[in-house]
C-alpha atoms as a PDB file:
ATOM      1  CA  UNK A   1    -138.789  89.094 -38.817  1.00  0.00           C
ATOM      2  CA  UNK A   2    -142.130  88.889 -36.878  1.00  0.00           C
ATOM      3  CA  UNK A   3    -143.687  92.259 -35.179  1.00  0.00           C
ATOM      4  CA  UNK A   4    -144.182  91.283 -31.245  1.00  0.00           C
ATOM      5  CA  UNK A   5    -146.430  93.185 -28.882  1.00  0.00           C
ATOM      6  CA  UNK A   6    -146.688  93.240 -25.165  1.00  0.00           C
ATOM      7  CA  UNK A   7    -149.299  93.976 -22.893  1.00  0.00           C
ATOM      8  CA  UNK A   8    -148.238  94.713 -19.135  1.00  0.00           C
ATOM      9  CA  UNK A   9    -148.887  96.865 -16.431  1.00  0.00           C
ATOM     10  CA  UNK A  10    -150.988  99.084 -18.600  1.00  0.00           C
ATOM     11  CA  UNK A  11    -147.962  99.280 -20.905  1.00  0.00           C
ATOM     12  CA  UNK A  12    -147.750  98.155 -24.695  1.00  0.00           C
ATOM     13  CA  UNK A  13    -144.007  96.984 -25.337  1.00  0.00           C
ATOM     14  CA  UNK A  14    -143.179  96.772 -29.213  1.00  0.00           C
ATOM     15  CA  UNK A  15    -140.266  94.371 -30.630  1.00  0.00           C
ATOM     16  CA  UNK A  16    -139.505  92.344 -33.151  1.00  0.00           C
ATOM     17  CA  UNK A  17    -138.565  88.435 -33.282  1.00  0.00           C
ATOM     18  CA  UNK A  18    -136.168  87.013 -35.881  1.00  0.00           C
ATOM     19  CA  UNK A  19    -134.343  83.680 -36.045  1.00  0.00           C
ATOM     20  CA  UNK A  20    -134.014  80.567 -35.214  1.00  0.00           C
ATOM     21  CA  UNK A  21    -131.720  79.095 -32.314  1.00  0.00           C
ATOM     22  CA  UNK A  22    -130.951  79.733 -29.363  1.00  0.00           C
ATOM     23  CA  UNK A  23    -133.161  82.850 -27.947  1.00  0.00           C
ATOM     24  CA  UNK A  24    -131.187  86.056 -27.322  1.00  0.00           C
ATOM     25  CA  UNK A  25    -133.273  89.050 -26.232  1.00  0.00           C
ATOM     26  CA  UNK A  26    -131.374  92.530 -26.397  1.00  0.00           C
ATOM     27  CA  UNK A  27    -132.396  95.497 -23.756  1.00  0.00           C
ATOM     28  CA  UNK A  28    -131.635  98.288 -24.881  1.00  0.00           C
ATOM     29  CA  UNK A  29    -130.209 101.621 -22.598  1.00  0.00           C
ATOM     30  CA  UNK A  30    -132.019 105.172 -21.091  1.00  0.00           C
ATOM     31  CA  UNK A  31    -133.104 107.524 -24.010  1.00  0.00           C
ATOM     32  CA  UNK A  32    -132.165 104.523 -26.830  1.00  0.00           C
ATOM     33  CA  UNK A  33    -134.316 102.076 -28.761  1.00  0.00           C
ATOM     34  CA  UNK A  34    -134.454  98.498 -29.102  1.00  0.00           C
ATOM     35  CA  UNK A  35    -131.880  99.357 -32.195  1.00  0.00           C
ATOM     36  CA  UNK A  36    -129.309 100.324 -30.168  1.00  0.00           C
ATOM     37  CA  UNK A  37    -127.797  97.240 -28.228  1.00  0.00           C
ATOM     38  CA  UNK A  38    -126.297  95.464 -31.523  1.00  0.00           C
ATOM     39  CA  UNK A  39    -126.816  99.084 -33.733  1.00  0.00           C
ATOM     40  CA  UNK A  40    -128.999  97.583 -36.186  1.00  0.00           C
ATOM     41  CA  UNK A  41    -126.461  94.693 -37.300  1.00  0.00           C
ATOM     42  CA  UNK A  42    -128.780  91.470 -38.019  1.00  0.00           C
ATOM     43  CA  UNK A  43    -125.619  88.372 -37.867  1.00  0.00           C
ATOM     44  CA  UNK A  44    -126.845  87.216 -34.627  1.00  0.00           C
ATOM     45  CA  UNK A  45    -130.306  85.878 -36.348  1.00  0.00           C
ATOM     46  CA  UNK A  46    -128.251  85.258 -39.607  1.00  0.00           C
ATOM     47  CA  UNK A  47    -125.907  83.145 -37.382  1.00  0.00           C
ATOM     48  CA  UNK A  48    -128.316  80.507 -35.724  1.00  0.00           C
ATOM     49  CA  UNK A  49    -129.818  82.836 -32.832  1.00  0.00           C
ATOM     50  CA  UNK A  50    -133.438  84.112 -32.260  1.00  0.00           C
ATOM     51  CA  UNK A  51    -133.683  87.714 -31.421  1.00  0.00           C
ATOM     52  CA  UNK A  52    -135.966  89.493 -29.828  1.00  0.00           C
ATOM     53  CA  UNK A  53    -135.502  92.804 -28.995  1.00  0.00           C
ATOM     54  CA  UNK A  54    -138.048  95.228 -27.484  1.00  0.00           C
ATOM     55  CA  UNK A  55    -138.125  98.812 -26.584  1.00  0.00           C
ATOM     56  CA  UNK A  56    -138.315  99.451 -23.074  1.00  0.00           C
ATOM     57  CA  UNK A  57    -141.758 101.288 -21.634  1.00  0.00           C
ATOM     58  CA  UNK A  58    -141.788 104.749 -22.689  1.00  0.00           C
ATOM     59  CA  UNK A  59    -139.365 104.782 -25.515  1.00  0.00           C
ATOM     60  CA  UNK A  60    -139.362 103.634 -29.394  1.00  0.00           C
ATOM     61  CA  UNK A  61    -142.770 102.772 -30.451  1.00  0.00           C
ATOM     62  CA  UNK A  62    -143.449 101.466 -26.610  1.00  0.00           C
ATOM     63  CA  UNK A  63    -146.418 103.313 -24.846  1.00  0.00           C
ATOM     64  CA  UNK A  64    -145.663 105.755 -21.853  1.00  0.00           C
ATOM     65  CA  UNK A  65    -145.801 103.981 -18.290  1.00  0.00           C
ATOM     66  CA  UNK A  66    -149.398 104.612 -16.235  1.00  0.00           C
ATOM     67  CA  UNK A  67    -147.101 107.439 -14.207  1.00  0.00           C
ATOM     68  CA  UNK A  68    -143.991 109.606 -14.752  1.00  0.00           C
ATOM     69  CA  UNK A  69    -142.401 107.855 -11.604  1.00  0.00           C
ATOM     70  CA  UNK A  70    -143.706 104.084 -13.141  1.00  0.00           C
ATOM     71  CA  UNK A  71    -139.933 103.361 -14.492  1.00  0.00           C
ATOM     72  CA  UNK A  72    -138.327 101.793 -11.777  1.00  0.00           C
ATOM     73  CA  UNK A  73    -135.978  98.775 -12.489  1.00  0.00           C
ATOM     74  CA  UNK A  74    -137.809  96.105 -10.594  1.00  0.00           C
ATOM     75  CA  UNK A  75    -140.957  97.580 -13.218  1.00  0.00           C
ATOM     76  CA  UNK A  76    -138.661  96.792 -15.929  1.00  0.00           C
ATOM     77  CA  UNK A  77    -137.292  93.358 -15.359  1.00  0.00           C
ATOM     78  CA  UNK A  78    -140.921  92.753 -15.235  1.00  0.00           C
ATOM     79  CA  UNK A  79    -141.207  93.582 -18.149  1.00  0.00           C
ATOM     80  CA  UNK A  80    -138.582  91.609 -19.751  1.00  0.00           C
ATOM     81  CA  UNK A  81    -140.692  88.439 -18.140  1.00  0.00           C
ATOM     82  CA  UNK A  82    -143.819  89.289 -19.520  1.00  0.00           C
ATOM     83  CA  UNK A  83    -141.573  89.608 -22.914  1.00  0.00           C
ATOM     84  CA  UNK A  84    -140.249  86.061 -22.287  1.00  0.00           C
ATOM     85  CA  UNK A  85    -143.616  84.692 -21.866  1.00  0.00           C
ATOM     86  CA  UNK A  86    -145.406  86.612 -24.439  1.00  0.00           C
ATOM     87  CA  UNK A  87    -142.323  84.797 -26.987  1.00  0.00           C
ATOM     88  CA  UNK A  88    -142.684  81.314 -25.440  1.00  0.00           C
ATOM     89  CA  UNK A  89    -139.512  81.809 -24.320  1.00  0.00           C
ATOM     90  CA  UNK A  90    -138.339  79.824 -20.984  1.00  0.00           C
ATOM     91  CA  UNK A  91    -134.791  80.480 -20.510  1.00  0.00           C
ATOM     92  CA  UNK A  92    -132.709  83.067 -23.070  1.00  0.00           C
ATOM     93  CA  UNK A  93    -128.932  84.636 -23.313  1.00  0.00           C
ATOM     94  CA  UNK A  94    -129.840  88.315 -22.311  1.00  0.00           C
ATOM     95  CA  UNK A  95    -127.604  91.217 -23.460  1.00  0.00           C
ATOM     96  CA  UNK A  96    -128.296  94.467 -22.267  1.00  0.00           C
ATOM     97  CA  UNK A  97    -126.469  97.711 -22.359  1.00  0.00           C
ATOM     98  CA  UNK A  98    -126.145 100.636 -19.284  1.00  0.00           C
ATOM     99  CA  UNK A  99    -130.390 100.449 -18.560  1.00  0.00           C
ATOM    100  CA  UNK A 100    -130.503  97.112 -20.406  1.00  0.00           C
ATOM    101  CA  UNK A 101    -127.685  95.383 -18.818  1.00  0.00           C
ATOM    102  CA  UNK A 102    -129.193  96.883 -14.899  1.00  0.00           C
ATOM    103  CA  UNK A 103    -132.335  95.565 -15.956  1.00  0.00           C
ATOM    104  CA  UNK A 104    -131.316  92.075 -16.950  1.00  0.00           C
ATOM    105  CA  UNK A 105    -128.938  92.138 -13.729  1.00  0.00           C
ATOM    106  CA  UNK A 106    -132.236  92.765 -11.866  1.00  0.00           C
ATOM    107  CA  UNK A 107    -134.186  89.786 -13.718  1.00  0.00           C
ATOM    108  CA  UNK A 108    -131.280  87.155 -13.473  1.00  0.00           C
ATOM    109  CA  UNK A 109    -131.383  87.674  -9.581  1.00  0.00           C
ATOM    110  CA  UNK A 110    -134.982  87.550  -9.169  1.00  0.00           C
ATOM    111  CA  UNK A 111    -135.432  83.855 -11.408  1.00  0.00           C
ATOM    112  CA  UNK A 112    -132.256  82.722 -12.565  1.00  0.00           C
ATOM    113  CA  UNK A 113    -133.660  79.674 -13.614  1.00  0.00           C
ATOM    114  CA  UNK A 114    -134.842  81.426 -17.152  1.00  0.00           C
ATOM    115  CA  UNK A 115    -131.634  82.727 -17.427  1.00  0.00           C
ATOM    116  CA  UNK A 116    -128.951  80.651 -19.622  1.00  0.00           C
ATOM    117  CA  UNK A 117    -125.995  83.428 -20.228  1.00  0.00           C
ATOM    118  CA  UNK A 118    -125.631  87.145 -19.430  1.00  0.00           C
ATOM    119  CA  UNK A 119    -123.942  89.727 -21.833  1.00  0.00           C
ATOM    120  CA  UNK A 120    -123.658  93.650 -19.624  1.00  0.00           C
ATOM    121  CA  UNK A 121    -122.785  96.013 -21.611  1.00  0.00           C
ATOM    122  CA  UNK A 122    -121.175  99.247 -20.365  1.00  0.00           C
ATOM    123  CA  UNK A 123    -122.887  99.244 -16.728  1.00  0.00           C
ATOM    124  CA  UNK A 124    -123.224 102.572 -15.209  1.00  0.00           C
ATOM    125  CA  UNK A 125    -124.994 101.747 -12.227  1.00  0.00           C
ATOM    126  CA  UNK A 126    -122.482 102.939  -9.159  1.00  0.00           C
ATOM    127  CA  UNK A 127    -124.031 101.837  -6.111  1.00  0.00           C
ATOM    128  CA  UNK A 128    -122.082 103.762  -3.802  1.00  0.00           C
ATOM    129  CA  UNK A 129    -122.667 107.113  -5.924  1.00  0.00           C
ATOM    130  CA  UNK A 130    -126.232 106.348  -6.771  1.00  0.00           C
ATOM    131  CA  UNK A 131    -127.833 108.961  -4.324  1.00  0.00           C
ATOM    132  CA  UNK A 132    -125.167 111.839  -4.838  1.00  0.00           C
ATOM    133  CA  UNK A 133    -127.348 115.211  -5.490  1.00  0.00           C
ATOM    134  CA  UNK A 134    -125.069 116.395  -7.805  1.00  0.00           C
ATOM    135  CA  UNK A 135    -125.149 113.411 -10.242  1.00  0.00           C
ATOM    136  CA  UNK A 136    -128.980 113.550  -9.799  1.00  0.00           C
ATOM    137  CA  UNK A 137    -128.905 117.132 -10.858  1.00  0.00           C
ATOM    138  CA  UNK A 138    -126.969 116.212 -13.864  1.00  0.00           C
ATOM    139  CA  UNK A 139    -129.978 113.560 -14.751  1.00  0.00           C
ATOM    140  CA  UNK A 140    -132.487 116.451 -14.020  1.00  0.00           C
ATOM    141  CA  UNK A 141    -130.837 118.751 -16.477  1.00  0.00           C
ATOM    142  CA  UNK A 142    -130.899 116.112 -19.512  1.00  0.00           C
ATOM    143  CA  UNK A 143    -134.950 115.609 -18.225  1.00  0.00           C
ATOM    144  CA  UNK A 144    -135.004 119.212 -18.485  1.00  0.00           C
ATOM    145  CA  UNK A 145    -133.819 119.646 -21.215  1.00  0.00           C
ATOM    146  CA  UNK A 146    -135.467 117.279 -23.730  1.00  0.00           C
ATOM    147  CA  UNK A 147    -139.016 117.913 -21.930  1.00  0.00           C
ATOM    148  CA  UNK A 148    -138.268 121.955 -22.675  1.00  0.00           C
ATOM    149  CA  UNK A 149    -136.224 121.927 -25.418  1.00  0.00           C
ATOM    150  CA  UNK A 150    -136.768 118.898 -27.299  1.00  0.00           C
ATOM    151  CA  UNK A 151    -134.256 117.128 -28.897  1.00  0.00           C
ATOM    152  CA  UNK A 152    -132.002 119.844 -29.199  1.00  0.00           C
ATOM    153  CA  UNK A 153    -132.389 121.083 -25.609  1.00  0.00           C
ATOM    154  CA  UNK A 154    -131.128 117.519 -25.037  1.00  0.00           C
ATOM    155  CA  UNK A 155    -128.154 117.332 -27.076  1.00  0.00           C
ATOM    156  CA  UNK A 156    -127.177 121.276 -25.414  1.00  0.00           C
ATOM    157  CA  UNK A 157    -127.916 119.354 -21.887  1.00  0.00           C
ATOM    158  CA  UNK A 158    -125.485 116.485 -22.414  1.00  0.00           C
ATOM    159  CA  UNK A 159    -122.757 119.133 -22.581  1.00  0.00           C
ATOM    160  CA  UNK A 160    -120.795 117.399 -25.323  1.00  0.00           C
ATOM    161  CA  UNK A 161    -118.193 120.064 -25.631  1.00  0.00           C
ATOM    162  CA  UNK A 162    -116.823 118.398 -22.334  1.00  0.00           C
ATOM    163  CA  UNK A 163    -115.393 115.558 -24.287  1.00  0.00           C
ATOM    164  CA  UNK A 164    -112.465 114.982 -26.498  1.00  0.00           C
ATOM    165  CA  UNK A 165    -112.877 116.911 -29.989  1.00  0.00           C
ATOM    166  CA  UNK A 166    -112.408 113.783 -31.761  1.00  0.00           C
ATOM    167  CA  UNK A 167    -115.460 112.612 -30.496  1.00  0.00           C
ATOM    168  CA  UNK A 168    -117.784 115.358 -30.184  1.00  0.00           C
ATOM    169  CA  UNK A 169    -119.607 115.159 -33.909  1.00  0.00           C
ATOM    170  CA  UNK A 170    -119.980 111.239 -33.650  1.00  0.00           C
ATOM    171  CA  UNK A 171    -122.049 112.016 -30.097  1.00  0.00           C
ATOM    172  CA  UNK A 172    -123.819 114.514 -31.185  1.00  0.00           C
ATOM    173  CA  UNK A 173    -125.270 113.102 -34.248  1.00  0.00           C
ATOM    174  CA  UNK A 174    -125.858 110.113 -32.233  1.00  0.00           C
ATOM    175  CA  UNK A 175    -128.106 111.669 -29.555  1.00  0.00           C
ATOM    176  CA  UNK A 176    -130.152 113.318 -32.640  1.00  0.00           C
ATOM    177  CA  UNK A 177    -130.638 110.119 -34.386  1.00  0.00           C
ATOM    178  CA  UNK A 178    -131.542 107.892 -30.981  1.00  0.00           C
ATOM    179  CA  UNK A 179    -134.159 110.629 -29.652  1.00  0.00           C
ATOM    180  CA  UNK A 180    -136.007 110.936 -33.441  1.00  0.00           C
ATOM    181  CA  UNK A 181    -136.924 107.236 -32.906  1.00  0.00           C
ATOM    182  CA  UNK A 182    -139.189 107.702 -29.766  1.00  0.00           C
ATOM    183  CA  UNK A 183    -143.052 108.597 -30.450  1.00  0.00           C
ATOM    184  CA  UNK A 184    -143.378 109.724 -26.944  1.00  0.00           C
ATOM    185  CA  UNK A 185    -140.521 112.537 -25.524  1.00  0.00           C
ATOM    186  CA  UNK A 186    -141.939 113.383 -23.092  1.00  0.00           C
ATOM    187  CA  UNK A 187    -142.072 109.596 -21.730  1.00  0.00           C
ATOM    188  CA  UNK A 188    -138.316 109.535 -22.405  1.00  0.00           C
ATOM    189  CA  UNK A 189    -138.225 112.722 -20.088  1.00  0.00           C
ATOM    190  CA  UNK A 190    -140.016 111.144 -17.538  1.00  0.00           C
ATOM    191  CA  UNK A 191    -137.808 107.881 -17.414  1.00  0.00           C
ATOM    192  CA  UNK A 192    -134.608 110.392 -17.207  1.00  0.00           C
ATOM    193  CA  UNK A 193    -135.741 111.532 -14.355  1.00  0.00           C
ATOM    194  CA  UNK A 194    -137.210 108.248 -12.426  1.00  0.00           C
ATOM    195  CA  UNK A 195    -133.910 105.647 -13.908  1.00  0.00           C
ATOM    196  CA  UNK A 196    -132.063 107.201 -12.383  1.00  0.00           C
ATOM    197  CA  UNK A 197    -132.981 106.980  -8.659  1.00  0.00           C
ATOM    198  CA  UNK A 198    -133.991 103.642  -8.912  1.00  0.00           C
ATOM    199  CA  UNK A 199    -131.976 100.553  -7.618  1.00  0.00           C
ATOM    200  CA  UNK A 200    -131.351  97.231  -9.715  1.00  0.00           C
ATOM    201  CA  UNK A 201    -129.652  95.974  -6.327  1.00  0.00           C
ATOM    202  CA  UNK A 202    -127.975  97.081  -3.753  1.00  0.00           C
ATOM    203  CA  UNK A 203    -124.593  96.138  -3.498  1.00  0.00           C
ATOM    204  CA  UNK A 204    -122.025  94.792  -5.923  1.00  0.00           C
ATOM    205  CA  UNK A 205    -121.791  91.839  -3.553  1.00  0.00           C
ATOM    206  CA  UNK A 206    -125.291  90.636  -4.998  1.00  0.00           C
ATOM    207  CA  UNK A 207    -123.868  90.149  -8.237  1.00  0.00           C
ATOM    208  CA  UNK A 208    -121.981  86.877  -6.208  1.00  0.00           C
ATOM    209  CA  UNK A 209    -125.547  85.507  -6.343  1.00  0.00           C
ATOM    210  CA  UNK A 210    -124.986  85.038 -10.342  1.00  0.00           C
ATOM    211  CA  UNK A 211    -122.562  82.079  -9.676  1.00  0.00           C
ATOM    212  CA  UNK A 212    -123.330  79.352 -12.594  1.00  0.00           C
ATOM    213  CA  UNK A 213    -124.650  81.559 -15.369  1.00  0.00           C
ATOM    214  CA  UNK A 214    -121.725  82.368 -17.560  1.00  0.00           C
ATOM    215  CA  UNK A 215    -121.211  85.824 -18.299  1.00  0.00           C
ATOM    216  CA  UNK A 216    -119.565  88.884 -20.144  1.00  0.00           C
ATOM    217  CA  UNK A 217    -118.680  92.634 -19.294  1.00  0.00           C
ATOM    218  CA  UNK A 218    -118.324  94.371 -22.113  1.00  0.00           C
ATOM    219  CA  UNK A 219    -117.148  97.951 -21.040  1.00  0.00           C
ATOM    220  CA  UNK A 220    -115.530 101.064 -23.108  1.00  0.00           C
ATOM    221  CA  UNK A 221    -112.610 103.651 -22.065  1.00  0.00           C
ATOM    222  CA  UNK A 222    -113.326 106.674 -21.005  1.00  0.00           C
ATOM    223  CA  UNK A 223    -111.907 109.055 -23.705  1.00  0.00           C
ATOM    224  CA  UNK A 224    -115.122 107.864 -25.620  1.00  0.00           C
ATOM    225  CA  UNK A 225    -117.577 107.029 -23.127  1.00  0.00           C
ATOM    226  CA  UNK A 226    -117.119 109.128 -19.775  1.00  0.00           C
ATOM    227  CA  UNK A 227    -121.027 107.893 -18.991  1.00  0.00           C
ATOM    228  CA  UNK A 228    -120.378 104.484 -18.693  1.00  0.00           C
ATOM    229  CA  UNK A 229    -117.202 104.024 -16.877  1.00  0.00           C
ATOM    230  CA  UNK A 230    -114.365 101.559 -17.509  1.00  0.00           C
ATOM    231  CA  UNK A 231    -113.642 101.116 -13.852  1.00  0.00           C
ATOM    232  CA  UNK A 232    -117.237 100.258 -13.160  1.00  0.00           C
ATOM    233  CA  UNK A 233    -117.142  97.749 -15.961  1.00  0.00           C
ATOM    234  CA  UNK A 234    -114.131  96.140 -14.222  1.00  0.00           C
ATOM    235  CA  UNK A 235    -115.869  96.501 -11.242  1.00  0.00           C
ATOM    236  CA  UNK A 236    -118.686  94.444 -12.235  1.00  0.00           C
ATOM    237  CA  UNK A 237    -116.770  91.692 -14.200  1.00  0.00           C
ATOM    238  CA  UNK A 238    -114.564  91.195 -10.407  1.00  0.00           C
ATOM    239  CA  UNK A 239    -118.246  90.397  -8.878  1.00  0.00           C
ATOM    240  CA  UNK A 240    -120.084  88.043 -10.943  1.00  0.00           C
ATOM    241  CA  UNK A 241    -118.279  84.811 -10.455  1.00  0.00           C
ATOM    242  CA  UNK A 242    -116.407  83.988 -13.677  1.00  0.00           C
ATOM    243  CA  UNK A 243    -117.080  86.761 -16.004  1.00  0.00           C
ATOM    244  CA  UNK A 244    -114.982  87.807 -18.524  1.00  0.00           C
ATOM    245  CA  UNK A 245    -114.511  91.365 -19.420  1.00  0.00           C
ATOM    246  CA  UNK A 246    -114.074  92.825 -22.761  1.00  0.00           C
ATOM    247  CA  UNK A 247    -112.328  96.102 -23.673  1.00  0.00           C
ATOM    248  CA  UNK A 248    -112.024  97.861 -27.130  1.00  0.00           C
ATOM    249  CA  UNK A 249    -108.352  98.300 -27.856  1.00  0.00           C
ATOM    250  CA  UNK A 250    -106.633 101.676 -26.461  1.00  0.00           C
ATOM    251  CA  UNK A 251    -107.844 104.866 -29.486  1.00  0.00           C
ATOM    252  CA  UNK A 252    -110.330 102.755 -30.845  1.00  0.00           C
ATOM    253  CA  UNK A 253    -113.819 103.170 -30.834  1.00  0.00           C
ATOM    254  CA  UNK A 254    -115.440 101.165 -28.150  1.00  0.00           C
ATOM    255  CA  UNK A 255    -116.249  97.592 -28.927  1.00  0.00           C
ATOM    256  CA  UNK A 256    -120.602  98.740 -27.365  1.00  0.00           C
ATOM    257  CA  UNK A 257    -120.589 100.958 -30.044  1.00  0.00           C
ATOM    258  CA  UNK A 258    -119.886  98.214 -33.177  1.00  0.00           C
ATOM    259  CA  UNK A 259    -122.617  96.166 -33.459  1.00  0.00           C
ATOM    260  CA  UNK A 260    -121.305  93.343 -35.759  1.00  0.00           C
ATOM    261  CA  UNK A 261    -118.008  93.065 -32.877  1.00  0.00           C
ATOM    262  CA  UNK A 262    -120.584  93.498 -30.584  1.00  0.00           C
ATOM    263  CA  UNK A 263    -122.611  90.522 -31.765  1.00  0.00           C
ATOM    264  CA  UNK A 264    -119.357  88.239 -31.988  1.00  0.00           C
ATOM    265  CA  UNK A 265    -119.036  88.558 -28.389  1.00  0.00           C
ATOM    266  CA  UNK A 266    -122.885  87.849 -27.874  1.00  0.00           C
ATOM    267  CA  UNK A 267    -122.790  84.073 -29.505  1.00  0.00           C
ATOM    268  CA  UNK A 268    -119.570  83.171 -28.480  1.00  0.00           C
ATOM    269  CA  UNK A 269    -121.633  83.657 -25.244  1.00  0.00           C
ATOM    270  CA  UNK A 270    -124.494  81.738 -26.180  1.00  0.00           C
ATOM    271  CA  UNK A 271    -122.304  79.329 -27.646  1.00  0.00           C
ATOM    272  CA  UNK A 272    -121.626  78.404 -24.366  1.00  0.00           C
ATOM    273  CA  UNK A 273    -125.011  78.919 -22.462  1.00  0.00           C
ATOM    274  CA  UNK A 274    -126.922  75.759 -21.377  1.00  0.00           C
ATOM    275  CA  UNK A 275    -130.174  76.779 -23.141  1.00  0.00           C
END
């Protein structure tokens, strides 16, 4: 595994390369690192793949953006070009969960040429819903919270008492672990409060655009994972022409969460991606 650094837009993105194959580049979601699409699990490079996997501006060992506002999704899928070309990369399976999987949404309609296959994981992004002040205000509070009360204040903002008991431990110790990877908090803060008002399209009919490039949904049931709904993950797999959608079996723990499942699904993609 290879260290790989960035340079864009005043930004230094850090990642790692591994592998030989066919290139697969993770994107990770809001407030997670570059370790959290496939949770660590390696079988992807073990298995005939090269990975690279970056964390996003402003999170993991990635610098802050030039400005608090500077984290806007057509910012990011710039990014993930500038990632491509730093690798030598022309055309890669991208997997991507909730921020991740907008992002590479964003990239694959911009140049869908460099795109061979398409993994979103756990979308979020509601477009009708997107400008409701209320779910703003709930984005605000978890901003709030981390910049005030650091990781802690974060964990109290996501109001984890709200979900079932069963899963309430697992979540919390979760958050903790995620937020201790960032070097910069306060950049994590700042894209809380700026990801969330930004657009990767407009309308689900866009995804229709994405005819030809074979693709996944991977979404999880509520009980577990209220953020990332299961009807939006249906949602999404019913617009992108041909996409499959996969769903963790009823009282299990979702299939976004198991890295090693999780990476099954990504080369039986690529398995069938025209790289």
């Amino acid at each position: 595994m290879s260290e790989l650094t960035v340079e864009r837009d005043g930004v230094t993105l850090a990642g790692t390369d591994e592998g030989d194959g066919t290139p697969v580049v993770l994107l990770h979601g809001l407030t997670a690192t570059r370790r959290y699409v496939v949770m660590g699990s390696r079988s992807l490079a073990r298995g005939g793949h090269r990975v690279v996997a970056y964390d996003a501006r402003g999170h993991g060992r990635s610098s802050p953006a030039p400005s608090p506002d500077a984290y806007g999704y057509e910012l990011l899928a710039a990014d993930l070009g500038a990632v491509l070309d730093a690798a030598g990369i022309e055309r890669a399976v991208l997997a991507g969960a909730s921020m991740g999987a907008h992002t590479l949404l964003r990239f694959a309609l911009d140049a869908p040429e460099r795109v061979a296959a398409i993994a979103v994981v756990t979308p979020a992004y509601d477009p009708v819903t997107q400008d409701d002040p209320a779910r703003l205000d709930n984005w605000d509070a978890l901003s709030t919270g981390l910049r005030e009360g650091g990781i802690e204040g974060f964990v109290e903002a996501n109001r984890v008492e709200r979900m079932p008991a069963a899963w309430q431990d697992t979540v919390r110790t979760v958050l903790r672990q995620r937020l201790a990877q960032h070097d910069h908090l306060d950049a994590v803060a700042d894209a809380l409060h700026a990801v969330p008002r930004s657009r990767p399209f407009e309308t689900l009919h866009d995804l229709a655009e994405l005819d030809g490039i074979p693709a996944v949904v991977v979404a999880s049931r509520d009980e577990a994972d209220p953020g990332h709904p299961l009807a939006i993950g249906e949602a999404y797999a019913a617009a992108i022409p041909g996409a499959e959608l996969r769903v963790e079996e009823e009282g299990r723990s979702p299939l976004a969460w198991q890295g090693g499942q999780l990476s099954r699904v990504i080369a039986e993609l690529a398995a069938r991606a025209p790289v």
